[in-house]
N, C-alpha and C. Protein backbone atom coordinates (compact mmCIF):
# COMPACT_ATOMS: atom_id res chain seq x y z
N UNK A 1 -18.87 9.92 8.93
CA UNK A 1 -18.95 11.04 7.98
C UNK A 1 -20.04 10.74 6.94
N UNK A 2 -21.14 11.30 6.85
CA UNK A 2 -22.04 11.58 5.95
C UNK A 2 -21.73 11.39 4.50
N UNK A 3 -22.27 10.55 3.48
CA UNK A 3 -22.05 10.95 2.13
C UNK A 3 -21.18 10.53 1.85
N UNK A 4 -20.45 9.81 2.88
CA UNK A 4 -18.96 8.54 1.95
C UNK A 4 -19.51 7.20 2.24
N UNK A 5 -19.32 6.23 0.67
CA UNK A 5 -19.45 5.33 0.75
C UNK A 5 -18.41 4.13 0.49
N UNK A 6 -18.71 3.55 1.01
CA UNK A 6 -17.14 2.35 1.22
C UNK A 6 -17.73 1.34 0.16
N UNK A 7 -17.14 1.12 -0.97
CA UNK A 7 -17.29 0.05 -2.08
C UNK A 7 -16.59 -0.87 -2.53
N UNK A 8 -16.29 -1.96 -2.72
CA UNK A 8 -15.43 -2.62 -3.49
C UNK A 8 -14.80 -2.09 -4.59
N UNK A 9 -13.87 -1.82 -4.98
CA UNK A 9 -12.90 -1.11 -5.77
C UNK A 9 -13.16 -1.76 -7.17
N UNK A 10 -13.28 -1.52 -8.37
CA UNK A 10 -13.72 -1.57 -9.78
C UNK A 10 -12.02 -1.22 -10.70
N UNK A 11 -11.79 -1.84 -11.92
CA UNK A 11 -11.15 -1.80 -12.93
C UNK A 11 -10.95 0.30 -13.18
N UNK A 12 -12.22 0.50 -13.17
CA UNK A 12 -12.29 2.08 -13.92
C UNK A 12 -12.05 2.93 -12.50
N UNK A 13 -11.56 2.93 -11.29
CA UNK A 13 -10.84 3.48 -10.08
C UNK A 13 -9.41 3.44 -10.20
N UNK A 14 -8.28 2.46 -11.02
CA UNK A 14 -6.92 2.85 -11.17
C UNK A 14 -6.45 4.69 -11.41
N UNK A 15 -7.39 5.31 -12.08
CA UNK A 15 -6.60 6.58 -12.14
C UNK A 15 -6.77 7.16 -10.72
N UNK A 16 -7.60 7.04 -10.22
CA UNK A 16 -7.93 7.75 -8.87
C UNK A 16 -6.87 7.03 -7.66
N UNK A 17 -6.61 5.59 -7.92
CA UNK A 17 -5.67 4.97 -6.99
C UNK A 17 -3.90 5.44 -7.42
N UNK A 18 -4.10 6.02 -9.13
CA UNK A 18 -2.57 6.82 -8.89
C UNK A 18 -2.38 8.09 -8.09
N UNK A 19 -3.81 8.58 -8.51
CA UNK A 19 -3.67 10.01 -8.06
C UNK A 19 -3.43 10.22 -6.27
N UNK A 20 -4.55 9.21 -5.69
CA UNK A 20 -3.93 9.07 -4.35
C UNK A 20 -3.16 8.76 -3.62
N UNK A 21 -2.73 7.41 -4.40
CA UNK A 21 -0.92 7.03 -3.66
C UNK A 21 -0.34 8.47 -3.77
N UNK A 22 0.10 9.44 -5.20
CA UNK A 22 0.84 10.09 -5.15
C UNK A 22 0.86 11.36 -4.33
N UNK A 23 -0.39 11.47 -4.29
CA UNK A 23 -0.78 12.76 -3.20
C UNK A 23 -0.91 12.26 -2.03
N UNK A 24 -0.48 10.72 -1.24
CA UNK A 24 -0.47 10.78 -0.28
C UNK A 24 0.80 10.02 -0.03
N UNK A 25 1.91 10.06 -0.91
CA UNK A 25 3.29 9.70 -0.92
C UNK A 25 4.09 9.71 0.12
N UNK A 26 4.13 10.96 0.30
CA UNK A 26 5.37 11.79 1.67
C UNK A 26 4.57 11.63 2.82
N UNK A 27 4.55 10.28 3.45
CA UNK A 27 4.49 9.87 4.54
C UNK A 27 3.07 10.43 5.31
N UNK A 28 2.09 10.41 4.08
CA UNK A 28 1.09 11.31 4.05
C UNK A 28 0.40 12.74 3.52
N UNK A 29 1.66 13.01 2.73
CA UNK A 29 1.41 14.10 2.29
C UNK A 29 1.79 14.10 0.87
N UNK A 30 1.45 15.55 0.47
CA UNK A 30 1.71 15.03 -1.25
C UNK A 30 3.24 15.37 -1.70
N UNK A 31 3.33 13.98 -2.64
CA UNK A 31 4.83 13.75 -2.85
C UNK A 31 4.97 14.33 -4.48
N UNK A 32 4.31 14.81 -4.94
CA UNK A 32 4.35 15.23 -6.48
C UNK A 32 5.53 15.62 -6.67
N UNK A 33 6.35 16.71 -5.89
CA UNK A 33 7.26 17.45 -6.24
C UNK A 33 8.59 16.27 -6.07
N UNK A 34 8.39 15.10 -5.69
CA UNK A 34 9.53 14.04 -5.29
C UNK A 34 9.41 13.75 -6.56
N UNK A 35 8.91 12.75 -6.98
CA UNK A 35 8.39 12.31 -8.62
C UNK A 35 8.31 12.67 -9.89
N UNK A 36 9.97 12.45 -10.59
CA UNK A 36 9.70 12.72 -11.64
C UNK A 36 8.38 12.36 -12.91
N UNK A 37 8.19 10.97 -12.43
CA UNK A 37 7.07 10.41 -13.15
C UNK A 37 5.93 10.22 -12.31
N UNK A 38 4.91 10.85 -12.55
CA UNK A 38 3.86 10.67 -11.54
C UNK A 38 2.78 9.57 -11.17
N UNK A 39 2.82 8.55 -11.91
CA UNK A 39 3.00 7.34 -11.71
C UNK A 39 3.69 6.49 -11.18
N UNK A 40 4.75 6.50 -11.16
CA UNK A 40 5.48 5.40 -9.93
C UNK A 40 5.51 5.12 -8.84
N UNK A 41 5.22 5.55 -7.88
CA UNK A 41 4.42 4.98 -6.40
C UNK A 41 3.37 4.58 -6.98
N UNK A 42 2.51 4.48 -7.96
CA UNK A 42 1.67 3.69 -7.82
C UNK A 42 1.09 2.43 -8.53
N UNK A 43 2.15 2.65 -9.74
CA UNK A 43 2.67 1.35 -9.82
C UNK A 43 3.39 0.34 -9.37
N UNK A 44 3.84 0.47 -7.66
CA UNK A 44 4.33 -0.78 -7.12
C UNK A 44 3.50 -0.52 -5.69
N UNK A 45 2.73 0.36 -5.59
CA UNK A 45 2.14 0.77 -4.06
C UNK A 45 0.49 0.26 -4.16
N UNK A 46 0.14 0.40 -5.54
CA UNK A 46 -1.61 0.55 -5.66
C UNK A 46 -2.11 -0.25 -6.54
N UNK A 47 -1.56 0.46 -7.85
CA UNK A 47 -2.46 -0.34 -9.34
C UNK A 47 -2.32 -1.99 -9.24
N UNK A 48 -0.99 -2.61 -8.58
CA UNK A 48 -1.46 -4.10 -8.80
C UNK A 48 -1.83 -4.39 -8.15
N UNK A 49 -2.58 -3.96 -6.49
CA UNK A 49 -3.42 -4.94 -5.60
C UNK A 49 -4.78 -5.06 -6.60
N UNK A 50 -5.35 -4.12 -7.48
CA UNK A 50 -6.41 -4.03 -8.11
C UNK A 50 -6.51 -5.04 -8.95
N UNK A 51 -5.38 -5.43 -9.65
CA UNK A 51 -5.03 -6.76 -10.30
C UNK A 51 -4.75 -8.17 -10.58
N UNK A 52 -4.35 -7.54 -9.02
CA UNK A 52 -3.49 -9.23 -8.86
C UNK A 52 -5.45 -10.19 -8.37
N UNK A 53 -5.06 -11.81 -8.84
CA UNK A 53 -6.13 -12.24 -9.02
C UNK A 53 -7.31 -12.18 -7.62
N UNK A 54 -6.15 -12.12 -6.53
CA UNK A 54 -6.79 -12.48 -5.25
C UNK A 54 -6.45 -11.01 -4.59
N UNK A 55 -6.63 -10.49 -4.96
CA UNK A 55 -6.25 -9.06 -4.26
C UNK A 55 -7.76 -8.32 -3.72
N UNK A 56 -7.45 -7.88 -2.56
CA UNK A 56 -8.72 -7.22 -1.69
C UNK A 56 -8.90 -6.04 -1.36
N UNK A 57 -9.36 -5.05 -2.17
CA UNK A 57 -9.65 -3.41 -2.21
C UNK A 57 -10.63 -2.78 -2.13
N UNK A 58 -11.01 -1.95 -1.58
CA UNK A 58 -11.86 -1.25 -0.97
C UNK A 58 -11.65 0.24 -1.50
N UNK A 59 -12.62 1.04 -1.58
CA UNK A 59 -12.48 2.37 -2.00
C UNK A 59 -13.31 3.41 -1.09
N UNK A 60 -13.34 4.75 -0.18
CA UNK A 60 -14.23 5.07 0.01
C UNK A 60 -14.41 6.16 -1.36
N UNK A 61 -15.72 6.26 -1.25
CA UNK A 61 -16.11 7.51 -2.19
C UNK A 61 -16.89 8.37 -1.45
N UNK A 62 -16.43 9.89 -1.85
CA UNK A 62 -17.08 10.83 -1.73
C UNK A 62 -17.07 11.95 -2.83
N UNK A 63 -18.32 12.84 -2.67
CA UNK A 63 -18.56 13.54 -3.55
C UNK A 63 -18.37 12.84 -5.25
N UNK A 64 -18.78 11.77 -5.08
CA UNK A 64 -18.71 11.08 -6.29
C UNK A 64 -17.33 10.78 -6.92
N UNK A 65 -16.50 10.53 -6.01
CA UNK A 65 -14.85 10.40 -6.36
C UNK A 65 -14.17 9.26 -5.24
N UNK A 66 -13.55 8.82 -5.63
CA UNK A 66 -12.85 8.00 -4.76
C UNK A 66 -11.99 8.86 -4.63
N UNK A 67 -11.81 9.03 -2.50
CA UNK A 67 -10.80 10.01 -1.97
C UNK A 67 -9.96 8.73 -1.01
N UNK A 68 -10.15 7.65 -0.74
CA UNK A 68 -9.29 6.98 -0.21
C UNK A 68 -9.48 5.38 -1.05
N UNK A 69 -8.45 4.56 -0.19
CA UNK A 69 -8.29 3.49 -0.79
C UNK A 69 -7.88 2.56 0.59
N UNK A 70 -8.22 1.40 0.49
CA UNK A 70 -7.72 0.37 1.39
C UNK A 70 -7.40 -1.32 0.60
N UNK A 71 -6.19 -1.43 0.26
CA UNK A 71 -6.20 -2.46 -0.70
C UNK A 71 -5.18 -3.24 0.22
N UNK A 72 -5.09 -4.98 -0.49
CA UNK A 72 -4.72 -5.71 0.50
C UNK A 72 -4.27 -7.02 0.00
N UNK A 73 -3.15 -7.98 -0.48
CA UNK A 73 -2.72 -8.92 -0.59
C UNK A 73 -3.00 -10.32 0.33
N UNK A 74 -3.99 -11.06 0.35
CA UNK A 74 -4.37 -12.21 1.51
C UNK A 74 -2.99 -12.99 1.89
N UNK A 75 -2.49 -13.44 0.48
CA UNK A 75 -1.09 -14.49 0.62
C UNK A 75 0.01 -13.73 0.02
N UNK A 76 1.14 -12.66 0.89
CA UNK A 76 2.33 -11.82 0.63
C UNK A 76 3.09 -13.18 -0.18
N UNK A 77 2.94 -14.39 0.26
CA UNK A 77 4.27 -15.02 -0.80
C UNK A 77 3.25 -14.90 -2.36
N UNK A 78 1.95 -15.45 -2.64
CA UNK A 78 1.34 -15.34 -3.30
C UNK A 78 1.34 -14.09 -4.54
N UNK A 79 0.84 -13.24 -3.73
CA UNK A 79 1.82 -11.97 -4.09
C UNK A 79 2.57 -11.43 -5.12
N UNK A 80 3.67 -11.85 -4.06
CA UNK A 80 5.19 -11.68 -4.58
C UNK A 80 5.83 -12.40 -5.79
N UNK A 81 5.22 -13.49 -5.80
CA UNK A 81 5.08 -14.45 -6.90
C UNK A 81 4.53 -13.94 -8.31
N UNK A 82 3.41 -13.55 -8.04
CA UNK A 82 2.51 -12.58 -9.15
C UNK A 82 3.20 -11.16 -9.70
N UNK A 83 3.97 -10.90 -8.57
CA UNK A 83 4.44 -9.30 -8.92
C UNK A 83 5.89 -10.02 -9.75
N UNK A 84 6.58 -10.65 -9.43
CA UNK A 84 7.78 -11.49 -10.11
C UNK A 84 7.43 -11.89 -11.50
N UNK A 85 6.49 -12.60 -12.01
CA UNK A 85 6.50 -13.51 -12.90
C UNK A 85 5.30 -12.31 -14.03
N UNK A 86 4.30 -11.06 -13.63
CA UNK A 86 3.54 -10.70 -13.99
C UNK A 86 3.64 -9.33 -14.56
N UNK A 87 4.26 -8.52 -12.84
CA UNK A 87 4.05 -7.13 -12.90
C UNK A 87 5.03 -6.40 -12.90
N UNK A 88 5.88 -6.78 -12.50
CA UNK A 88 7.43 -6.28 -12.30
C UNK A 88 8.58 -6.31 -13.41
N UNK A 89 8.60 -6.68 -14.44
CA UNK A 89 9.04 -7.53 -15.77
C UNK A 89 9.30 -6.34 -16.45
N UNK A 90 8.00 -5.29 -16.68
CA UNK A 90 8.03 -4.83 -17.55
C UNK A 90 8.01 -3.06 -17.08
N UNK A 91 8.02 -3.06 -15.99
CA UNK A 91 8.45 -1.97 -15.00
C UNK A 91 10.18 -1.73 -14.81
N UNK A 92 10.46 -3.03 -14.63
CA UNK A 92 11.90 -3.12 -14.54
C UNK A 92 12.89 -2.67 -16.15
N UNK A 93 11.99 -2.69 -17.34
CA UNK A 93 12.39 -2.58 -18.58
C UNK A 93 12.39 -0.70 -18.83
N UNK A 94 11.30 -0.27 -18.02
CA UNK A 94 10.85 1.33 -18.14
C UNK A 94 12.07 2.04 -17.36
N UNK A 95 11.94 1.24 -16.01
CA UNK A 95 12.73 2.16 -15.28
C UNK A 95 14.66 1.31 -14.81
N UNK A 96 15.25 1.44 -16.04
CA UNK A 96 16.34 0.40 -15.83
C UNK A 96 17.58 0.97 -15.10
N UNK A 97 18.72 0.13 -14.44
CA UNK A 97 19.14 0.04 -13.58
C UNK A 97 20.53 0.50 -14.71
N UNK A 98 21.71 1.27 -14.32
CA UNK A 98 21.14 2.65 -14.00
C UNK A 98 20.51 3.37 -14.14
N UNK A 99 19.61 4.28 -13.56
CA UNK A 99 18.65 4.98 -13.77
C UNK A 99 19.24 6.07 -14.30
N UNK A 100 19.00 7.33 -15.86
CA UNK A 100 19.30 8.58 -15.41
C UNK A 100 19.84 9.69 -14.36
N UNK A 101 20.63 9.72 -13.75
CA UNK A 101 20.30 11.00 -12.64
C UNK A 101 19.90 11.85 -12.67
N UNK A 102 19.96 12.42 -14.23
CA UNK A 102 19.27 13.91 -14.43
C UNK A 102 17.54 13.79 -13.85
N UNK A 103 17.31 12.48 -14.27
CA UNK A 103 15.88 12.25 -14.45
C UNK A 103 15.21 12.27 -13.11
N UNK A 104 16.16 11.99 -12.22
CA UNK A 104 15.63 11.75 -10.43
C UNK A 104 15.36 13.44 -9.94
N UNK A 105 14.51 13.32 -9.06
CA UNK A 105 14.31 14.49 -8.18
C UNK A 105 14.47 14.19 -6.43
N UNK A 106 14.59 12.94 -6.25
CA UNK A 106 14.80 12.70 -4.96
C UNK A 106 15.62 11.60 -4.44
N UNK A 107 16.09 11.57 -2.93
CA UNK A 107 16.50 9.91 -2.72
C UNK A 107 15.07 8.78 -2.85
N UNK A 108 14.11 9.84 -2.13
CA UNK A 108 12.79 8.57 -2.34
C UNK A 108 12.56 8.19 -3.37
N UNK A 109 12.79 8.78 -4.64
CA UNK A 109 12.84 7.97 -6.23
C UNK A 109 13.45 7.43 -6.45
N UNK A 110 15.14 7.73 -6.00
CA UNK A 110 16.39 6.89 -6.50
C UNK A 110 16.20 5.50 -6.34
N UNK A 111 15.62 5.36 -4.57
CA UNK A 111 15.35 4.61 -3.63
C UNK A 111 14.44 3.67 -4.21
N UNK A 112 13.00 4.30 -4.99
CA UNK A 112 12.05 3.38 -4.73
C UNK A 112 12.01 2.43 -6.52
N UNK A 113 13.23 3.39 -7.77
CA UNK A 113 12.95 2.63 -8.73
C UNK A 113 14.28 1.33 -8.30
N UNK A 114 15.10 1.78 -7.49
CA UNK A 114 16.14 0.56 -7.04
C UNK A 114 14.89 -0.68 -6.47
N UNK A 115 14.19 -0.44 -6.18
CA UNK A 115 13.54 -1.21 -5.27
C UNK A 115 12.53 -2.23 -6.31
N UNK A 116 12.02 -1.72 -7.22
CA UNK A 116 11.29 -2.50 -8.64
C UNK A 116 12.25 -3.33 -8.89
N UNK A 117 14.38 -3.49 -8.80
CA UNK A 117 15.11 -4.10 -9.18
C UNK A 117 15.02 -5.64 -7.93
N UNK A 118 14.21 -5.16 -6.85
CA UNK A 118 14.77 -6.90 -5.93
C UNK A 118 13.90 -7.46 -6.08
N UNK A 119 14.13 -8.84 -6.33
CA UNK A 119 13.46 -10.16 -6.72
C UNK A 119 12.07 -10.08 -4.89
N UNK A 120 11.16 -10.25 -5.13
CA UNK A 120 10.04 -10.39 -3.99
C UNK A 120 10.08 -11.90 -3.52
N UNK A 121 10.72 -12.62 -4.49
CA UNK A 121 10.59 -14.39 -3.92
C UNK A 121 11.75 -14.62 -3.30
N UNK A 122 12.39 -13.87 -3.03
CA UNK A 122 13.49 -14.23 -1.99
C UNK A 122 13.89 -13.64 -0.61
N UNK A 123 12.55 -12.72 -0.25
CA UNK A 123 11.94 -13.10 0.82
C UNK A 123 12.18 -14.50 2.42
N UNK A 124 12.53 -13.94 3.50
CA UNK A 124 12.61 -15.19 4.20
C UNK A 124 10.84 -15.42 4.61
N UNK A 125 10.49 -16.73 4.92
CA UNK A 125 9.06 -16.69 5.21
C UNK A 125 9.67 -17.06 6.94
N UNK A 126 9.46 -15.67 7.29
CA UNK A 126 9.63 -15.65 9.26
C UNK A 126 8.22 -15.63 9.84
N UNK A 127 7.84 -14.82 11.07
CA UNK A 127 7.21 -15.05 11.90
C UNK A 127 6.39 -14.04 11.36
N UNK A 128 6.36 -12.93 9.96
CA UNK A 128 5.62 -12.20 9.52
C UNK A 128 4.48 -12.83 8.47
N UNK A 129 5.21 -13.51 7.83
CA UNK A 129 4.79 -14.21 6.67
C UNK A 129 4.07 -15.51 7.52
N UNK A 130 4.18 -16.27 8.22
CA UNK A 130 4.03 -17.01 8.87
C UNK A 130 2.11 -16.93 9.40
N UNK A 131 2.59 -15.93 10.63
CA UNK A 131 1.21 -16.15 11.49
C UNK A 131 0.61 -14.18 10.70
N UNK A 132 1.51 -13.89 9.95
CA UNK A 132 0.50 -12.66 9.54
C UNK A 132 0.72 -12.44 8.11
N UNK A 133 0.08 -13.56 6.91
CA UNK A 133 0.26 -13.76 5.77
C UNK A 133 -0.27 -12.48 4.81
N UNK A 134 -1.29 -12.04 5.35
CA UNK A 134 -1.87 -11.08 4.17
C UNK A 134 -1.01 -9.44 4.68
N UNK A 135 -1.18 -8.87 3.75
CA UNK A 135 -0.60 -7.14 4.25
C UNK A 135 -0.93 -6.10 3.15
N UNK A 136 -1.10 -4.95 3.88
CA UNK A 136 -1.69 -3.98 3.21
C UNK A 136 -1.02 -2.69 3.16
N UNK A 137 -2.24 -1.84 2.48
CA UNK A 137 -1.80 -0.42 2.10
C UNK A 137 -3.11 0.48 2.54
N UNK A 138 -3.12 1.52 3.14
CA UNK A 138 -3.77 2.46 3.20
C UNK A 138 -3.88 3.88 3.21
N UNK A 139 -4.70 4.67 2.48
CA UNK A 139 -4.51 5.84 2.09
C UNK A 139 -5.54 6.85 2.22
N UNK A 140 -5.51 7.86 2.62
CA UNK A 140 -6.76 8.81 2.45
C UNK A 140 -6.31 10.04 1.88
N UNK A 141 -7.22 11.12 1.35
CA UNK A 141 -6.60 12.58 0.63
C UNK A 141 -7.48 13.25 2.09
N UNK A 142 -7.30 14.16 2.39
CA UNK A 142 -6.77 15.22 3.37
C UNK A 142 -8.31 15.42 3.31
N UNK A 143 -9.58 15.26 2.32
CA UNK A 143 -10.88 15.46 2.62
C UNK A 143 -11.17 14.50 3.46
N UNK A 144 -10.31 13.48 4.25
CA UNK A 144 -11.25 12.56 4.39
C UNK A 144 -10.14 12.17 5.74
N UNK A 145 -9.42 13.03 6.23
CA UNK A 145 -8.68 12.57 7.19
C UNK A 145 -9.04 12.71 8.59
N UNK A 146 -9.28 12.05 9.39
CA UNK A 146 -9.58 12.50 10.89
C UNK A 146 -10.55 12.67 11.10
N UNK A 147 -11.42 12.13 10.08
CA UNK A 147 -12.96 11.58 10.21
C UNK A 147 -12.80 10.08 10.16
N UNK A 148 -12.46 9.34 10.93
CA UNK A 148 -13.11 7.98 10.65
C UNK A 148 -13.17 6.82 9.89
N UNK A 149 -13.06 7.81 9.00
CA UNK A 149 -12.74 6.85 7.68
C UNK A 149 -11.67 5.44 8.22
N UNK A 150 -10.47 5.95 8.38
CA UNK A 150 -9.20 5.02 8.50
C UNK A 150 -10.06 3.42 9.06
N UNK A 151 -10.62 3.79 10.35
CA UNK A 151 -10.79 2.80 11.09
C UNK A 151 -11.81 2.12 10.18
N UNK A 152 -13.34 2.95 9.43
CA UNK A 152 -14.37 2.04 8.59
C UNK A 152 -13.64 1.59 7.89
N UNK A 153 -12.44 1.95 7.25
CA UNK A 153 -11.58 1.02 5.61
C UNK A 153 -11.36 -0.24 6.21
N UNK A 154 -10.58 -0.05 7.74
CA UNK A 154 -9.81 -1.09 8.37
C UNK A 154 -10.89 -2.59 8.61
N UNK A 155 -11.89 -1.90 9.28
CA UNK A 155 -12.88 -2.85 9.65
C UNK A 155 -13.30 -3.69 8.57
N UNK A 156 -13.63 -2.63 7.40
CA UNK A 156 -14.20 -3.70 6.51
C UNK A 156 -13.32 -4.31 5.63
N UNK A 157 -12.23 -4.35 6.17
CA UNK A 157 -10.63 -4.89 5.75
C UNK A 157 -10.86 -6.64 6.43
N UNK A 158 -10.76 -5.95 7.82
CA UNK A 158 -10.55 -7.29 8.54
C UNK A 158 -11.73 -8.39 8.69
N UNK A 159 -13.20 -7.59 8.46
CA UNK A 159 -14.31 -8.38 7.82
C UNK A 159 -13.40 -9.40 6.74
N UNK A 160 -13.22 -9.17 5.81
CA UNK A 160 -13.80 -9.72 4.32
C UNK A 160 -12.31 -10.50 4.75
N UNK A 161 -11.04 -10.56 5.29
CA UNK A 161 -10.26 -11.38 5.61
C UNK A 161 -10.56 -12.07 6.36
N UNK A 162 -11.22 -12.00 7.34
CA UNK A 162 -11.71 -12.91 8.39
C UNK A 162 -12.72 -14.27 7.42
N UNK A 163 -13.62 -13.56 6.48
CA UNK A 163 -14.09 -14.47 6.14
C UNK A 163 -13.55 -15.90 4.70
N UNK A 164 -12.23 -15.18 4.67
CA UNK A 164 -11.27 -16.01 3.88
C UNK A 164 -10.38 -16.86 5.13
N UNK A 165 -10.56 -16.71 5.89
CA UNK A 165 -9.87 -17.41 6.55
C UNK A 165 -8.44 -17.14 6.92
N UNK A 166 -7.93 -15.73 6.91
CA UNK A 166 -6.72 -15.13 7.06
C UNK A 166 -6.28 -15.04 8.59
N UNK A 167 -5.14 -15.27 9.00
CA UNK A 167 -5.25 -15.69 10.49
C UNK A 167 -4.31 -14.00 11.03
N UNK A 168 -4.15 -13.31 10.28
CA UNK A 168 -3.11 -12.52 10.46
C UNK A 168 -2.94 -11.31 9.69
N UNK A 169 -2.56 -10.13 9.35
CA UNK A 169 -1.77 -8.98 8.49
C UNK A 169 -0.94 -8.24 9.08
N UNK A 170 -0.18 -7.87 8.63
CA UNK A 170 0.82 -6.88 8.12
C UNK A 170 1.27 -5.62 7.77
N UNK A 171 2.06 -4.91 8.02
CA UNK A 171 1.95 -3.49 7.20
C UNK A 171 3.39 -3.19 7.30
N UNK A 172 4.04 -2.19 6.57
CA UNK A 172 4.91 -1.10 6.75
C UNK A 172 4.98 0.18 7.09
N UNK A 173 5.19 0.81 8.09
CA UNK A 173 5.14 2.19 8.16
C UNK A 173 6.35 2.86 8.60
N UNK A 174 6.94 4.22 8.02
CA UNK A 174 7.76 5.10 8.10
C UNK A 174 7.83 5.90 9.77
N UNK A 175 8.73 5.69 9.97
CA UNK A 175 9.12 5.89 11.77
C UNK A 175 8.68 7.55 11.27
N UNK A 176 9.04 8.22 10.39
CA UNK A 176 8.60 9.40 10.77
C UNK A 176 6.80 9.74 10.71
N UNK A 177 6.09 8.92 10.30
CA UNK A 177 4.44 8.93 9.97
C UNK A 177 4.05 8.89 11.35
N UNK A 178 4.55 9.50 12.07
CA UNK A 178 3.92 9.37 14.12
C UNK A 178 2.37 9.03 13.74
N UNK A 179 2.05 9.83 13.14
CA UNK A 179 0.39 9.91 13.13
C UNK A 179 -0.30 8.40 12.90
N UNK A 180 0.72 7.45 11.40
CA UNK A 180 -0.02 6.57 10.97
C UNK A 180 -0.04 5.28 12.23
N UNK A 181 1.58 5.63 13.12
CA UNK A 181 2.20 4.74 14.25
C UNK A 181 1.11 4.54 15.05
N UNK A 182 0.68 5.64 15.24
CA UNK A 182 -0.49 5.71 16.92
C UNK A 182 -1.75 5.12 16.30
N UNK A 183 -1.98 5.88 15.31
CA UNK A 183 -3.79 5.33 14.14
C UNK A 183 -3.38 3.41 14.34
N UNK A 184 -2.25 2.67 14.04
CA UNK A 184 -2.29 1.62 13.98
C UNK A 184 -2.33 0.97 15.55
N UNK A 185 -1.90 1.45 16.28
CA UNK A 185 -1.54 0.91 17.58
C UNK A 185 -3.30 0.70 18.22
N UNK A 186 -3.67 2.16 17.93
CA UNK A 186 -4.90 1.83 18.95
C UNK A 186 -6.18 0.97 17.96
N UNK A 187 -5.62 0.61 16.91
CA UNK A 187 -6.18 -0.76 16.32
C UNK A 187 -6.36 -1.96 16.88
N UNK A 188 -4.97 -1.67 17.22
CA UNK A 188 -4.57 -3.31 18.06
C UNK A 188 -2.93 -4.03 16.85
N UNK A 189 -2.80 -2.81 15.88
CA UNK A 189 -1.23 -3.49 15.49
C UNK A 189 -0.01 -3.75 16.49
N UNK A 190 0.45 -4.37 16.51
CA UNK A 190 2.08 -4.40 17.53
C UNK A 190 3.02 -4.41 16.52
N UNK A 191 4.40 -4.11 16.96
CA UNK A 191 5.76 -3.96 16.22
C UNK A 191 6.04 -5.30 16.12
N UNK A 192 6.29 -5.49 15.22
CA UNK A 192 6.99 -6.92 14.50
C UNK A 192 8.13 -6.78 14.01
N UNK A 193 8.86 -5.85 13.71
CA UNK A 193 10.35 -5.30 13.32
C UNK A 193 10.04 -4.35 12.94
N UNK A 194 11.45 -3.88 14.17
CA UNK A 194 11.81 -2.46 13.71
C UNK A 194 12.89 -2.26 12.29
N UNK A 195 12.76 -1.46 11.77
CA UNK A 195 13.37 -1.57 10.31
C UNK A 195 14.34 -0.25 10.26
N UNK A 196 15.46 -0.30 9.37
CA UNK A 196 16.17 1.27 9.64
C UNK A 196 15.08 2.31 9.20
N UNK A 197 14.38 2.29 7.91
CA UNK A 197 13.37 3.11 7.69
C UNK A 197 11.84 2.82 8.24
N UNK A 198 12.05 2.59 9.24
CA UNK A 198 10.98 2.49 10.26
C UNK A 198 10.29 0.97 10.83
N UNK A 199 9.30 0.11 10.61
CA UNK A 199 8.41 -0.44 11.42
C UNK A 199 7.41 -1.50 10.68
N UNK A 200 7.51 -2.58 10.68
CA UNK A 200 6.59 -3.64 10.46
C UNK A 200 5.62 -4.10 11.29
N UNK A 201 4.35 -3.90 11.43
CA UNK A 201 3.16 -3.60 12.14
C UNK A 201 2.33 -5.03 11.77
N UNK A 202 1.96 -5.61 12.94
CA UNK A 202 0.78 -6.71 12.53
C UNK A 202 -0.18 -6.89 13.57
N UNK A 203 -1.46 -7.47 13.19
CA UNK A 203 -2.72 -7.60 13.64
C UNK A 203 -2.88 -8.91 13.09
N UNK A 204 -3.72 -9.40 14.86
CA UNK A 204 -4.20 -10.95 14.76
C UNK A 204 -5.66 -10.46 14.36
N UNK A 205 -6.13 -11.07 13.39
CA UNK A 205 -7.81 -11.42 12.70
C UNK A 205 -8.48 -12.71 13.83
């Protein structure tokens, strides 16, 4: 596709990485109307790969905007560690356990501020963590879908891991995202666990 450029992701791209997690929330589609606060998917989905010290993000831009994102954790225990001791602290103080109910609009909210409540270091380190340490996130807005893009983010994903020395990644995807299932397969991801809410996906580097 003409006129998109794939960049290393910058400090002054966080608003554009909320705006796209959230518009590409619902398993690809836009989740605004789920979200009481329109920020929260992307404060545990986006804004801290941009942060965390070793974190690996990619942006494409078009029309002078970042319309997708490809961001990426090298070491998940690493990580998890950072999101524990850094990022999670003070997220967990905003959105506290019980939550409001008035305040929810969905199970995927109920669901995902319960989820800011579990500790990330207690984690088992299995055969995911193991031989496929790094794992990611990927996103595009609907200008930029089914052009190509997916696979250029991916590539220059597995470039810049390859040259860290990453032997492996990772992903999560929602059994109902058919679309994102097949986009990963003919990558070369395989199923690594099946999950009740869908599918843990990895690729040898």
């Amino acid at each position: 596709m003409e006129n998109v450029i794939i960049r290393k992701a910058v400090l002054s791209d966080i608003p554009h990485f909320f705006e796209i997690c959230l518009k590409t929330g619902d398993s690809g589609r836009d989740a605004s109307e789920i979200y009481f606060d329109p920020y929260l998917l992307g404060y545990y989905y986006a804004s801290p790969y941009l942060l965390f010290p070793d974190g690996v993000c990619f942006v494409a831009e078009y029309e002078y905007c970042p319309q997708g994102y490809i961001i990426a954790a090298p070491d998940t225990l690493a990580f998890n560690k950072w999101m524990e001791e850094e990022w999670l602290p003070p997220l967990r103080r905003r959105y506290p356990l019980p939550f409001p109910p008035e305040k929810i609009r969905s199970e995927k909210e109920k669901k995902l501020i319960e989820t800011l409540h579990i500790n990330l270091c207690t984690s088992d380190t299995d055969v995911r963590l193991t031989n496929y340490p790094a794992h990611l996130h990927i996103d595009l807005l609907p200008c930029l879908q089914g052009k190509g893009m997916g696979s250029k983010l991916m590539n220059t994903l597995f470039v810049e891991l390859k040259k860290r020395g990453i032997p492996g990644i990772h992903l999560g995807v929602g059994s109902s995202n058919t679309d994102a299932i097949e986009f990963y397969k003919k990558l070369g991801f395989s199923v690594l666990q099946e999950q009740t809410w869908g599918f843990t996906m990895g690729y040898k580097l």
